[in-house]
C-alpha atoms as a PDB file:
ATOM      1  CA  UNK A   1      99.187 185.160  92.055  1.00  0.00           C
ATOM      2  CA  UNK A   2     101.871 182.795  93.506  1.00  0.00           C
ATOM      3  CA  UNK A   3     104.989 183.677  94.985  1.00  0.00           C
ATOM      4  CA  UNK A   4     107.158 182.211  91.786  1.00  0.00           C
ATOM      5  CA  UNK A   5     104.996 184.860  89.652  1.00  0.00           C
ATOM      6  CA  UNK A   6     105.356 187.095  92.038  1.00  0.00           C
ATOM      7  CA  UNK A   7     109.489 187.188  91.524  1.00  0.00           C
ATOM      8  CA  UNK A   8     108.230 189.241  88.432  1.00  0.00           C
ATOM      9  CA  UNK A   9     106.553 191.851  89.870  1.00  0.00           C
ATOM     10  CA  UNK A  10     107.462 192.675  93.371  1.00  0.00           C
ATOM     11  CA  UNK A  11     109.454 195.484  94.514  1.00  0.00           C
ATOM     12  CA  UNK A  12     110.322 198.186  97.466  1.00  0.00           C
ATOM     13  CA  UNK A  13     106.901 199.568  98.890  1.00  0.00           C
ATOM     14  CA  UNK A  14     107.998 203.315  99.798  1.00  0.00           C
ATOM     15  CA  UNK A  15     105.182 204.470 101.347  1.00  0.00           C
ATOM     16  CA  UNK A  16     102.041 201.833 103.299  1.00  0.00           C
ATOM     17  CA  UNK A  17      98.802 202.930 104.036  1.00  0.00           C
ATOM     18  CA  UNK A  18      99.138 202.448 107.841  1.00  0.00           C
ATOM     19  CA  UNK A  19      95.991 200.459 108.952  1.00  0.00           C
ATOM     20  CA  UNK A  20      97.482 197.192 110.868  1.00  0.00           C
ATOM     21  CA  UNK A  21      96.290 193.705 109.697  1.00  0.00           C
ATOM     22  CA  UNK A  22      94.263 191.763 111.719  1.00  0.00           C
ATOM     23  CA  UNK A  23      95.285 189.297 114.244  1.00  0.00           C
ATOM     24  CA  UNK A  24      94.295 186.640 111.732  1.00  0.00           C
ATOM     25  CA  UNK A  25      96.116 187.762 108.835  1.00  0.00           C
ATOM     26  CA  UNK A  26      99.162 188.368 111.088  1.00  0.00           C
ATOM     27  CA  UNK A  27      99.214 185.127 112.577  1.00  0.00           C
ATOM     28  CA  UNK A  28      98.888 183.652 109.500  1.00  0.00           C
ATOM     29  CA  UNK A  29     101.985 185.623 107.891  1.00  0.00           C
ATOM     30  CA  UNK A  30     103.835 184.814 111.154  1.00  0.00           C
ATOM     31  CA  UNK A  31     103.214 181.331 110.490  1.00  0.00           C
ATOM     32  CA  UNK A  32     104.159 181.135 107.205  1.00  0.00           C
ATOM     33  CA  UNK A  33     107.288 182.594 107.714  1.00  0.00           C
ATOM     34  CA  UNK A  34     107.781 179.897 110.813  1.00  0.00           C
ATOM     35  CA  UNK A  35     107.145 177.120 108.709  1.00  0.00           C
ATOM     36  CA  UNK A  36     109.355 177.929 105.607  1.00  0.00           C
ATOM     37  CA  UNK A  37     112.052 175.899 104.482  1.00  0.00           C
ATOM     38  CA  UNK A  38     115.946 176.794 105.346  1.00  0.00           C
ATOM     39  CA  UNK A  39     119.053 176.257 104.673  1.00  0.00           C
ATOM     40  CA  UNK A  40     120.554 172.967 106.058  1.00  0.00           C
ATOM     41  CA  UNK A  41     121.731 173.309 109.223  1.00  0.00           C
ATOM     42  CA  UNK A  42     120.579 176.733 110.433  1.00  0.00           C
ATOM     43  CA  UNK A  43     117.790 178.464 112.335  1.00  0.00           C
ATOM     44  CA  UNK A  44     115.816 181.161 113.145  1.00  0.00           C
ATOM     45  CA  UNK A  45     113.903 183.355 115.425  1.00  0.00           C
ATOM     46  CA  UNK A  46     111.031 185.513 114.225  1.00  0.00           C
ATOM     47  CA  UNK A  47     108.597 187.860 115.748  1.00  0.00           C
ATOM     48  CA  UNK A  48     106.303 190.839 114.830  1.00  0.00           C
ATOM     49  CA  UNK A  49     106.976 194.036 115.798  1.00  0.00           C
ATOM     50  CA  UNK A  50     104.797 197.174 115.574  1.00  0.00           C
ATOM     51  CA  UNK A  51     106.279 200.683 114.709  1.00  0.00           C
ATOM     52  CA  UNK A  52     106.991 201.819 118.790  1.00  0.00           C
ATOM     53  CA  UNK A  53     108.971 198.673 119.450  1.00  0.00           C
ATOM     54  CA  UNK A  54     111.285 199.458 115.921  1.00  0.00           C
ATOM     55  CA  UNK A  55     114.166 202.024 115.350  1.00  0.00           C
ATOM     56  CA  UNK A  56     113.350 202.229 111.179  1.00  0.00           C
ATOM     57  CA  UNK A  57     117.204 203.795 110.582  1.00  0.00           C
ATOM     58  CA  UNK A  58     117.458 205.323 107.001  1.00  0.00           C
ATOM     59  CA  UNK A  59     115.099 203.947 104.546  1.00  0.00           C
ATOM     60  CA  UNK A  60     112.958 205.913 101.538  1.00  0.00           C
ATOM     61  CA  UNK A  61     109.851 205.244 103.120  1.00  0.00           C
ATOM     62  CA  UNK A  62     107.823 207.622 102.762  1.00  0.00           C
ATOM     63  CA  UNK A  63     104.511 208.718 104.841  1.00  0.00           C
ATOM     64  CA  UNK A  64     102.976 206.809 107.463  1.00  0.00           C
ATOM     65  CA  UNK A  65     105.341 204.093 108.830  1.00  0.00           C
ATOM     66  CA  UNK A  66     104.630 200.354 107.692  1.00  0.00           C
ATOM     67  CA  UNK A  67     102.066 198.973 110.208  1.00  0.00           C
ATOM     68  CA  UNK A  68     104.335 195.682 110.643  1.00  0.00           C
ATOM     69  CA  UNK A  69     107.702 194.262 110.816  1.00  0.00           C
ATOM     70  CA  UNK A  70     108.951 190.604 110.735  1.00  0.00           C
ATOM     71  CA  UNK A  71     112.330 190.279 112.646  1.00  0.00           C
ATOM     72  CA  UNK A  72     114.806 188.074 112.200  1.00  0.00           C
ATOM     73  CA  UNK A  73     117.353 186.837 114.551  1.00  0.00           C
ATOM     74  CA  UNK A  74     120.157 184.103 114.067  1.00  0.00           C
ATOM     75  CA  UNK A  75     123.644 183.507 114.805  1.00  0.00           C
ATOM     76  CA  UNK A  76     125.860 185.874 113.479  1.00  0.00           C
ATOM     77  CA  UNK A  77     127.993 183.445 111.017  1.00  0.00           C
ATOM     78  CA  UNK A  78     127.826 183.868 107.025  1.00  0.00           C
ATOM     79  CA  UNK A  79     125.207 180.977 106.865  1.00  0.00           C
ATOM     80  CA  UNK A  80     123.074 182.113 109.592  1.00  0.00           C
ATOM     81  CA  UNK A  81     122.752 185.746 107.167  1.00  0.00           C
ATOM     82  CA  UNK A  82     121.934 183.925 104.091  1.00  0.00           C
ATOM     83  CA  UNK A  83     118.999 181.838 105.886  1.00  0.00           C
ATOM     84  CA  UNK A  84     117.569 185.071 106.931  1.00  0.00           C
ATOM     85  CA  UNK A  85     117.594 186.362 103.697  1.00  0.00           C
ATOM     86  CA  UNK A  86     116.029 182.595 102.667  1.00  0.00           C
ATOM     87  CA  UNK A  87     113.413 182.444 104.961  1.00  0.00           C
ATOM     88  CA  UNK A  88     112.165 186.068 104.701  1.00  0.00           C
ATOM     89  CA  UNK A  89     112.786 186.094 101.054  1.00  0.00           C
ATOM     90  CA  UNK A  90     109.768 183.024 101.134  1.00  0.00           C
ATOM     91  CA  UNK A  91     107.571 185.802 103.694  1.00  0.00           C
ATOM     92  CA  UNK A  92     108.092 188.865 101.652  1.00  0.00           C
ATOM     93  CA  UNK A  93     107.035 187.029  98.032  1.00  0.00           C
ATOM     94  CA  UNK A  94     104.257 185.623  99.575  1.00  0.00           C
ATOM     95  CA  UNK A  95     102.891 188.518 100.693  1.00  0.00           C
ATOM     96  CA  UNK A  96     103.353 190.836  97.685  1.00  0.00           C
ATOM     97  CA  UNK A  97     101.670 187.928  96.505  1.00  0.00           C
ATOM     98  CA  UNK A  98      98.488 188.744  98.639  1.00  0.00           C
ATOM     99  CA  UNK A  99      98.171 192.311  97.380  1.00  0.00           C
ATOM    100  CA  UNK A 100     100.256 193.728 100.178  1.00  0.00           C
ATOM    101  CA  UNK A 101     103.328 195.805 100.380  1.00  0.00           C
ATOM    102  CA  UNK A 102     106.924 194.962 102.048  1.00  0.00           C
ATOM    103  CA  UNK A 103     110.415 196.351 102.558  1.00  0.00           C
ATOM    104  CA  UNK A 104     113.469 194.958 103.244  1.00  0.00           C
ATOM    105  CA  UNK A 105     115.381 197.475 106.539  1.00  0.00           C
ATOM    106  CA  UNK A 106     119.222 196.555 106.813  1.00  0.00           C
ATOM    107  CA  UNK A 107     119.243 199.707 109.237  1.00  0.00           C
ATOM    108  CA  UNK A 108     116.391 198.996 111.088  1.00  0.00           C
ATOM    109  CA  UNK A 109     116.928 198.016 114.984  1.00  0.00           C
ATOM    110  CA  UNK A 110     114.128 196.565 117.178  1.00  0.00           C
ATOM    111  CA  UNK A 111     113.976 199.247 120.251  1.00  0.00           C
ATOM    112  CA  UNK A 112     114.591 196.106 122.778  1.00  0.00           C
ATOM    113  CA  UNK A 113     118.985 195.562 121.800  1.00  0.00           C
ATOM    114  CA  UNK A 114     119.318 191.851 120.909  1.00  0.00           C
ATOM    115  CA  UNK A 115     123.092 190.829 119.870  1.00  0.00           C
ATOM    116  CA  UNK A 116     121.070 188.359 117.651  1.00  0.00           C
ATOM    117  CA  UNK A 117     119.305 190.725 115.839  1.00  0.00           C
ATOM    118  CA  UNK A 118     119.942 190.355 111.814  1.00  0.00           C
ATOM    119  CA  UNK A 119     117.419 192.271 109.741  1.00  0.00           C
ATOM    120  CA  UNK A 120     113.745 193.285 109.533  1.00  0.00           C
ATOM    121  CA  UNK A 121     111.131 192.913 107.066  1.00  0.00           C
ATOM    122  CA  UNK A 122     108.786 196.117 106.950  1.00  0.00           C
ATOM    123  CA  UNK A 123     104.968 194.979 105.340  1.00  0.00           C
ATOM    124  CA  UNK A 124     101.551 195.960 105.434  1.00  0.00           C
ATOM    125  CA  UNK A 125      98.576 197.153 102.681  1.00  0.00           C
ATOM    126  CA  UNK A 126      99.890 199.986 100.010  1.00  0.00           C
ATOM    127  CA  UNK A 127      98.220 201.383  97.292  1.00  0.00           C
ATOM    128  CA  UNK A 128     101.374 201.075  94.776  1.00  0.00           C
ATOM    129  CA  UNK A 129     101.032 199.094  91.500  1.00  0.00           C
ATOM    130  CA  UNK A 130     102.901 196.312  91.145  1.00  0.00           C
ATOM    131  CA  UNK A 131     105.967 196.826  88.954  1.00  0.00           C
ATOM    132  CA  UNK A 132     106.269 195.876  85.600  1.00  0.00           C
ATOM    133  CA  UNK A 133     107.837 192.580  84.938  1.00  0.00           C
ATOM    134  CA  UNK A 134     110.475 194.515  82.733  1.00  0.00           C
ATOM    135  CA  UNK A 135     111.020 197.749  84.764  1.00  0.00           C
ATOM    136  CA  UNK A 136     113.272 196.356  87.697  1.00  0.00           C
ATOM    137  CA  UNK A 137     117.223 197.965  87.341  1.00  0.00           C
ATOM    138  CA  UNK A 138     119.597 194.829  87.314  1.00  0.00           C
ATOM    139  CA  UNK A 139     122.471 193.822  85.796  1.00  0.00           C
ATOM    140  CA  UNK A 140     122.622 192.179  82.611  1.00  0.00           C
ATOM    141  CA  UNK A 141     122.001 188.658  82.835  1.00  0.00           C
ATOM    142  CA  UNK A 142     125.539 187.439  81.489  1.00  0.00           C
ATOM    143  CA  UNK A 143     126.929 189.346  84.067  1.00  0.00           C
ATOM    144  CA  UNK A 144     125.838 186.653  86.824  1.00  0.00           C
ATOM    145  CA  UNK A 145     124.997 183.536  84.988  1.00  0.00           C
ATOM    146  CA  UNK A 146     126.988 181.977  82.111  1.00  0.00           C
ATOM    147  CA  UNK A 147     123.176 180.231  81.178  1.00  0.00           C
ATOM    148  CA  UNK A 148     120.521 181.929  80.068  1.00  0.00           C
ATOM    149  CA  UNK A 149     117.553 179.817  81.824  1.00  0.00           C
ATOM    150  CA  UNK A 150     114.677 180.210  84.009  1.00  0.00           C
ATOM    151  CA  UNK A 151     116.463 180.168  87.105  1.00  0.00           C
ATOM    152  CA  UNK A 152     118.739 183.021  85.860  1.00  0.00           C
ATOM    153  CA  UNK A 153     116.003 185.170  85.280  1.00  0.00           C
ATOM    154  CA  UNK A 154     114.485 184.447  88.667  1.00  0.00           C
ATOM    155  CA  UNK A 155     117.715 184.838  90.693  1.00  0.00           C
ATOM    156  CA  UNK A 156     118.701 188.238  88.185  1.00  0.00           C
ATOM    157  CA  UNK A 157     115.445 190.087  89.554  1.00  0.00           C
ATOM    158  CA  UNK A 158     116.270 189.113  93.394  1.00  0.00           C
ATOM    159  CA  UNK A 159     116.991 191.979  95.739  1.00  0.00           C
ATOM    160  CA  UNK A 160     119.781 192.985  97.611  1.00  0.00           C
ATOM    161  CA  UNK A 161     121.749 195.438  99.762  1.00  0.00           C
ATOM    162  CA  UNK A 162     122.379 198.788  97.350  1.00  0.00           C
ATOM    163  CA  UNK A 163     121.095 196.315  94.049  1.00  0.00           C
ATOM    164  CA  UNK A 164     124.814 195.181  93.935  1.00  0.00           C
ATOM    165  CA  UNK A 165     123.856 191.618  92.918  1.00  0.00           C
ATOM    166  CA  UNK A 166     126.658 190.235  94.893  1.00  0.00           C
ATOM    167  CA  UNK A 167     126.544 186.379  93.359  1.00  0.00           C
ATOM    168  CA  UNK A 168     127.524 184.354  90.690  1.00  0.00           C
ATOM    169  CA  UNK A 169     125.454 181.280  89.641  1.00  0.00           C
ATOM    170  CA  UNK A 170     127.025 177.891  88.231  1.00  0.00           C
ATOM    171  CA  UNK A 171     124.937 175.183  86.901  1.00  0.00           C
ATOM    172  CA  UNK A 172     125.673 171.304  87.503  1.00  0.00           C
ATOM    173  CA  UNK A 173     123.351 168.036  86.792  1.00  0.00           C
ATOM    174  CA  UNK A 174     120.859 168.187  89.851  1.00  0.00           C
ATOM    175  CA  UNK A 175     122.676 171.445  91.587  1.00  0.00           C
ATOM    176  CA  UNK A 176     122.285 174.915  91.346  1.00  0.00           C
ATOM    177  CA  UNK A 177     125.308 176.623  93.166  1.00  0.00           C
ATOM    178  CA  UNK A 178     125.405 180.657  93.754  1.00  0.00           C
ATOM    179  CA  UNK A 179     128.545 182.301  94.515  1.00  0.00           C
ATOM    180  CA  UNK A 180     129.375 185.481  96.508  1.00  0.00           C
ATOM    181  CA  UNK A 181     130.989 188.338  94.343  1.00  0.00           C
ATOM    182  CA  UNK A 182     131.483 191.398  95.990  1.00  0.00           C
ATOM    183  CA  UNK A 183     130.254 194.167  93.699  1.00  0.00           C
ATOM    184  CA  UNK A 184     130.695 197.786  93.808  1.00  0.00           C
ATOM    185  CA  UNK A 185     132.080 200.730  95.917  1.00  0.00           C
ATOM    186  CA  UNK A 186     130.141 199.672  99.204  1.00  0.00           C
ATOM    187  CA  UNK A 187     131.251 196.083  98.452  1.00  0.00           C
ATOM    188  CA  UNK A 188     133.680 196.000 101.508  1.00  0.00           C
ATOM    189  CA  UNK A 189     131.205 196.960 103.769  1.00  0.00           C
ATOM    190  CA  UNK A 190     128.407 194.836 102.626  1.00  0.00           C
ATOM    191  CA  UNK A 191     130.444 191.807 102.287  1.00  0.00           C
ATOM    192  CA  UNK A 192     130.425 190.445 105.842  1.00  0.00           C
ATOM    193  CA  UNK A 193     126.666 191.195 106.297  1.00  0.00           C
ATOM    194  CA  UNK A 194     124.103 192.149 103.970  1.00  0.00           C
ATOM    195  CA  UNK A 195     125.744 190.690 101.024  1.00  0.00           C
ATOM    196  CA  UNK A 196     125.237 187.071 102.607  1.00  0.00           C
ATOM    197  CA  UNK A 197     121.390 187.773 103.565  1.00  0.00           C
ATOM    198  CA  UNK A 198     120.987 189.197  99.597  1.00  0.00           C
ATOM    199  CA  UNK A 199     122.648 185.714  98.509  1.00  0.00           C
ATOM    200  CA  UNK A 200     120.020 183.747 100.724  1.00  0.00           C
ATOM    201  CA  UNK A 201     117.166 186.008  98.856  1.00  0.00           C
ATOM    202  CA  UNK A 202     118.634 185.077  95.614  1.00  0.00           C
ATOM    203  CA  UNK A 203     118.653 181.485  96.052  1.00  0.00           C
ATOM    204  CA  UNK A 204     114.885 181.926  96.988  1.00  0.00           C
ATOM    205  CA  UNK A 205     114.540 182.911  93.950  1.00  0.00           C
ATOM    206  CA  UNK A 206     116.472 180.336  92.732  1.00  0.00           C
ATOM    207  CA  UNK A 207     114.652 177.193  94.280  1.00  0.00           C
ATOM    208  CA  UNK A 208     110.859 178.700  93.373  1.00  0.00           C
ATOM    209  CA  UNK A 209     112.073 178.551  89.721  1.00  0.00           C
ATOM    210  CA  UNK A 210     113.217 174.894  90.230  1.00  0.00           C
ATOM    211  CA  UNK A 211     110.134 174.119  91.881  1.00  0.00           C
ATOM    212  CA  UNK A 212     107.996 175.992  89.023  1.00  0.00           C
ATOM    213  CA  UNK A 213     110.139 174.133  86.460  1.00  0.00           C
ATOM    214  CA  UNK A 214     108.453 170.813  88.153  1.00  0.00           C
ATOM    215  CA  UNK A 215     111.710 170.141  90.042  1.00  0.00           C
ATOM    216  CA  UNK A 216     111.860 168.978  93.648  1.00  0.00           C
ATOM    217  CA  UNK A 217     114.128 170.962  95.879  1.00  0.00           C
ATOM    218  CA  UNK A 218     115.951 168.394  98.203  1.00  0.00           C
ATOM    219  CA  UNK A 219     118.085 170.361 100.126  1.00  0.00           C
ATOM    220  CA  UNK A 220     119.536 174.156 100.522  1.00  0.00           C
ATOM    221  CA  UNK A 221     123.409 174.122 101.951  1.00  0.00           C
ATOM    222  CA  UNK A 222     126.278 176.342 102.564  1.00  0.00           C
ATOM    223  CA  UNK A 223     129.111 175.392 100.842  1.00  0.00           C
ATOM    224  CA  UNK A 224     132.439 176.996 100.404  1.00  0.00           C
ATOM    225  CA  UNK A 225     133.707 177.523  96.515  1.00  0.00           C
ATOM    226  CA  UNK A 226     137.368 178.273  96.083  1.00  0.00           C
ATOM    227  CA  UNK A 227     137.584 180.692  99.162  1.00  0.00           C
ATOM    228  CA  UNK A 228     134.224 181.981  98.671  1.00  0.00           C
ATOM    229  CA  UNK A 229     131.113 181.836 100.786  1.00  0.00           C
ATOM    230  CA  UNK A 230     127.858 179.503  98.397  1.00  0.00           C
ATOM    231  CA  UNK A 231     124.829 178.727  98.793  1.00  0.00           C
ATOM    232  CA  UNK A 232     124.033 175.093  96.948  1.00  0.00           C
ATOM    233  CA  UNK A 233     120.661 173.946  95.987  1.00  0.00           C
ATOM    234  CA  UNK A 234     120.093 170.581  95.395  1.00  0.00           C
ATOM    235  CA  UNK A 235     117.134 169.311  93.186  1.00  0.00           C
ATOM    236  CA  UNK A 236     115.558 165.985  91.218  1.00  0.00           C
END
């Protein structure tokens, strides 16, 4: 499996089977997510963490804690949030598309206070079955894209804070631009935050469709649409 096929079948591990990786499969993840693409003009810190050096918050994991977590720090600025949620978006597909499980931790806290902290991405081995490529509780797909393509799907399966889907997507010749659109009750208190990072995570998903679709992903940027934080993904 790839990480574009893998849009189709990941979802939330709640409960890991606690065994750590080894060093090699580690470093390798590390690297991977060191070496992924971001958004124009940003950047990032990451680092592993193991379960003593990580305050987990409220999650529904279940069991044993995940061996692992992938840390992300940046700025603190709307852009900085959605190229977390870009880069780690990239880490967490391609390692559900290994076989292994992972969990996205907006209340997580590293044990060691960082002002730069942003958000943590729990993985390790699980013995849950993938999910379904139909069985994943979205919105309907008019209700974020006027088109019906392959990067709608793609985008429509992304995950984000409370599954509030907080983006709109417009289509242009060579450009793919997603919106933010607050959604839902907690949408004033995931608007400065965690809707950003879910918008980066979408527009993963958007550029691995682009790229499956034989299209060459020049450039990621933030943009600014009529008052409103975007994300704009330019292809050939």
């Amino acid at each position: 499996m790839d990480s574009y096929s893998a849009i189709f079948s990941r979802h939330a591990a709640h409960s890991f089977d606690g065994d750590p990786l080894n060093q090699e499969a580690l470093q390798d993840i590390l690297a991977l997510a060191r070496s992924a693409d971001q958004i124009e003009g940003q950047s990032i810190e990451l680092d592993v963490a193991s379960p003593d050096q990580v305050n987990e918050g409220m999650s529904t994991i279940k069991g044993s804690p995940p061996p692992h977590y992938l840390l992300a720090f940046t700025e603190q600025t709307d852009a900085a949030f959605a190229n977390a949620g870009y880069v780690l978006q990239a880490v967490e597909l391609a390692v559900q598309a290994k076989g292994l499980g992972s969990h996205w931790l907006g209340m997580a806290k590293p044990k060691a206070s960082r002002p730069d902290y942003t958000i943590a991405l729990a993985f390790g081995r699980t013995s849950e079955p993938a999910r379904p490529r139909d069985a994943a509780d979205r919105l309907d797909l008019a209700r974020i894209s006027d088109q019906d393509n392959g990067v709608a799907q793609a985008v429509r399966l992304a995950p984000s804070g409370v599954n509030d889907q907080p983006w709109r997507l417009a289509f242009e010749d060579g450009l793919v631009r997603l919106i933010h659109h607050p959604r839902g009750a907690m949408r004033l208190i995931l608007a400065k935050k965690m809707d950003k990072i879910s918008l980066g995570i979408a527009a993963r998903h958007a550029a691995l469709a682009l790229q499956h679709e034989g299209r060459i992903v020049t450039k990621a940027i933030p943009a600014n649409q009529a008052g409103a934080f975007a994300i704009e993904i330019y292809y050939t």
